[in-house]
Protein backbone atom coordinates (compact mmCIF):
# COMPACT_ATOMS: atom_id res chain seq x y z
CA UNK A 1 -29.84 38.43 -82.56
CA UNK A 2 -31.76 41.85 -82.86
CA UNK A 3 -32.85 43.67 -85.42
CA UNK A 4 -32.18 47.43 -86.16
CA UNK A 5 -34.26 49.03 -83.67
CA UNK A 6 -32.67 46.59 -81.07
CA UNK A 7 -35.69 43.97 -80.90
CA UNK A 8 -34.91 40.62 -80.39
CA UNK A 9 -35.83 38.22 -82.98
CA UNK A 10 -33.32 34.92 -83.01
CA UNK A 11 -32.33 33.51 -79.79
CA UNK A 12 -30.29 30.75 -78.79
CA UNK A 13 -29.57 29.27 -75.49
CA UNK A 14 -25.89 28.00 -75.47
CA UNK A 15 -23.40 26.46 -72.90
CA UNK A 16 -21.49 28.68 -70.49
CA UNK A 17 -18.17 28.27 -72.02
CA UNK A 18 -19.27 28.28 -75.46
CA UNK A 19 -17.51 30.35 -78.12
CA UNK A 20 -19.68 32.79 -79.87
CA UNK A 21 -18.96 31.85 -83.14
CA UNK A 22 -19.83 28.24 -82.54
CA UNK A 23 -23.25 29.42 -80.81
CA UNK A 24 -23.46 31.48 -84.37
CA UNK A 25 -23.03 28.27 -86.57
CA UNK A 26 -26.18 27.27 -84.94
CA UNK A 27 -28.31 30.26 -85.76
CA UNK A 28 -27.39 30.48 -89.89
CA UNK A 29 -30.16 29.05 -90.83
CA UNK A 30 -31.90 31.29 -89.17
CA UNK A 31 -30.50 34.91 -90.04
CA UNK A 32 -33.33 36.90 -91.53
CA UNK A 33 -32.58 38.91 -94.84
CA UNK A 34 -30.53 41.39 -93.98
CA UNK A 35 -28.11 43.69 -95.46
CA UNK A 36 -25.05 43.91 -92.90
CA UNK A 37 -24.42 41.88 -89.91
CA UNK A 38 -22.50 43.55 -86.46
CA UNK A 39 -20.79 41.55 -84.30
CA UNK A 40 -18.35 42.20 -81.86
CA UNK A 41 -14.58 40.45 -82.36
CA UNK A 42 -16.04 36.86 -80.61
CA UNK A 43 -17.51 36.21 -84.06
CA UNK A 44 -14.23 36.98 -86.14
CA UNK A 45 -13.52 33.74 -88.12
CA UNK A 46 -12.88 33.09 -91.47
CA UNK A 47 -15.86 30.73 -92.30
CA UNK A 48 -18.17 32.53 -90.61
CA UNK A 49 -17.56 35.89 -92.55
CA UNK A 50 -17.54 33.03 -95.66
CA UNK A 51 -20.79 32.13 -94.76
CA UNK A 52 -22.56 35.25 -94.30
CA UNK A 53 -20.77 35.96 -98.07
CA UNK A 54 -22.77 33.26 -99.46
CA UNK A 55 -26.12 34.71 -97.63
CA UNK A 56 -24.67 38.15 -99.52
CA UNK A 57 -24.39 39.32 -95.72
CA UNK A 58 -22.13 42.29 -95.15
CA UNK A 59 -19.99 41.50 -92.17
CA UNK A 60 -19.36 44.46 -89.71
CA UNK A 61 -17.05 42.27 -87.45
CA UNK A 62 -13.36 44.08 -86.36
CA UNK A 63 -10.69 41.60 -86.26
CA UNK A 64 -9.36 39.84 -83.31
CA UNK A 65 -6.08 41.31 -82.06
CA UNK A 66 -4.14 38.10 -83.25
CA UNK A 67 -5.08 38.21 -86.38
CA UNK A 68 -2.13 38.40 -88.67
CA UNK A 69 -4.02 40.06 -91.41
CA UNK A 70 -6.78 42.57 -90.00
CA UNK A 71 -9.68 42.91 -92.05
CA UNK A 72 -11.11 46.38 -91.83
CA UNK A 73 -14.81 47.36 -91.07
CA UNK A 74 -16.82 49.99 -90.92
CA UNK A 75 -16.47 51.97 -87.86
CA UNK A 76 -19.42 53.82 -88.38
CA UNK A 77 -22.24 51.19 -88.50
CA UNK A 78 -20.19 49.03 -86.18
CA UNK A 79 -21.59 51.98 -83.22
CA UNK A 80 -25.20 50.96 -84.03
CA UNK A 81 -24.29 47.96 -82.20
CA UNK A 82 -25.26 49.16 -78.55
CA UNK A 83 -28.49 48.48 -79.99
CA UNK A 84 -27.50 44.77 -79.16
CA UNK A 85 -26.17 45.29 -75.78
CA UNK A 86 -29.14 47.41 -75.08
CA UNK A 87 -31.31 44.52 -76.07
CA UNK A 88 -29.29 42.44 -73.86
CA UNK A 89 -29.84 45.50 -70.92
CA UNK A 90 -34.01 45.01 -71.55
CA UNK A 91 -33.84 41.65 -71.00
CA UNK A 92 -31.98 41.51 -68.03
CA UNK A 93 -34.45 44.00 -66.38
CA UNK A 94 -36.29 41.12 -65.80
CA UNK A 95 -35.57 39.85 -62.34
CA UNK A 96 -36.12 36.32 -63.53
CA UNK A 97 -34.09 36.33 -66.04
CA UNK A 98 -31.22 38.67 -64.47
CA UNK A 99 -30.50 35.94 -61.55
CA UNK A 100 -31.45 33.18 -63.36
CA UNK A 101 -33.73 31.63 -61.22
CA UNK A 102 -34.64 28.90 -63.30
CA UNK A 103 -32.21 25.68 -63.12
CA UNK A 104 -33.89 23.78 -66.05
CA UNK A 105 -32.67 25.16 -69.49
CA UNK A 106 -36.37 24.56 -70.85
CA UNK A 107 -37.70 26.75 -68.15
CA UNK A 108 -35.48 29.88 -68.21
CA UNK A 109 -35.47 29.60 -72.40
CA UNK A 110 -39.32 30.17 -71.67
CA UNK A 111 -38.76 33.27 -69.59
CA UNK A 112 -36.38 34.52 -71.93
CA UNK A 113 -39.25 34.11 -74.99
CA UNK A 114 -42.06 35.83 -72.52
CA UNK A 115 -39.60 38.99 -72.03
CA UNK A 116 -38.38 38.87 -75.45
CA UNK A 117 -42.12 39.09 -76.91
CA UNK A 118 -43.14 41.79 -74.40
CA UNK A 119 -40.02 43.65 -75.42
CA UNK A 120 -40.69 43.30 -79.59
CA UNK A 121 -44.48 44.33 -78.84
CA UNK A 122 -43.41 47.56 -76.74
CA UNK A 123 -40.74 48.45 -79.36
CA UNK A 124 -42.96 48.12 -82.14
């Protein structure tokens, strides 16, 4: 998670084959105050828009493709998010982190908070 000038501040570490929304049932607790919430169509379920509802969240999330029903969103705040995938981009400039050279999850999570603290304190 990233905030609007694309810094990371909430990270998780997830399996492989995990779905998005499940890794985002993890991190509720720890969404920051914030006004609208962009994700891309991986985190389009009903109790997860529900949730961020209750947090008076403003979900920015297009529908999947099988959705019977789509529920629109705002096209023009949904482009801010390349500032996620840029995020994503910085991070994986590190070499470390880009091949994964780490085979303990402890480890590489480390890595991941050393380049994600570097990147906050250059985008500051």
């Amino acid at each position: 998670m990233c905030d609007g000038q694309g810094r990371p501040l909430v990270m998780l570490l997830s399996e492989g084959q995990m779905n998005d929304y499940k890794g985002a049932a993890l991190m509720l607790d720890a969404l920051p105050h914030t006004k609208a919430l962009l994700g891309d169509r991986g985190y389009d379920a009903d109790w997860f828009r529900k949730a961020l509802a209750e947090r008076n969240i403003a979900a920015c999330i297009p529908s999947k493709r099988n959705r019977k029903a789509p529920i629109p969103h705002d096209a023009v705040l949904y482009r801010q998010r390349h500032k996620i995938e840029n995020m994503f981009g910085r991070l994986k400039d590190w070499r470390r982190i880009h091949t994964r050279y780490d085979r303990c999850a402890h480890t590489f999570m480390s890595a991941i908070c050393i380049a994600a603290t570097i990147i906050f304190w250059i985008n500051q």
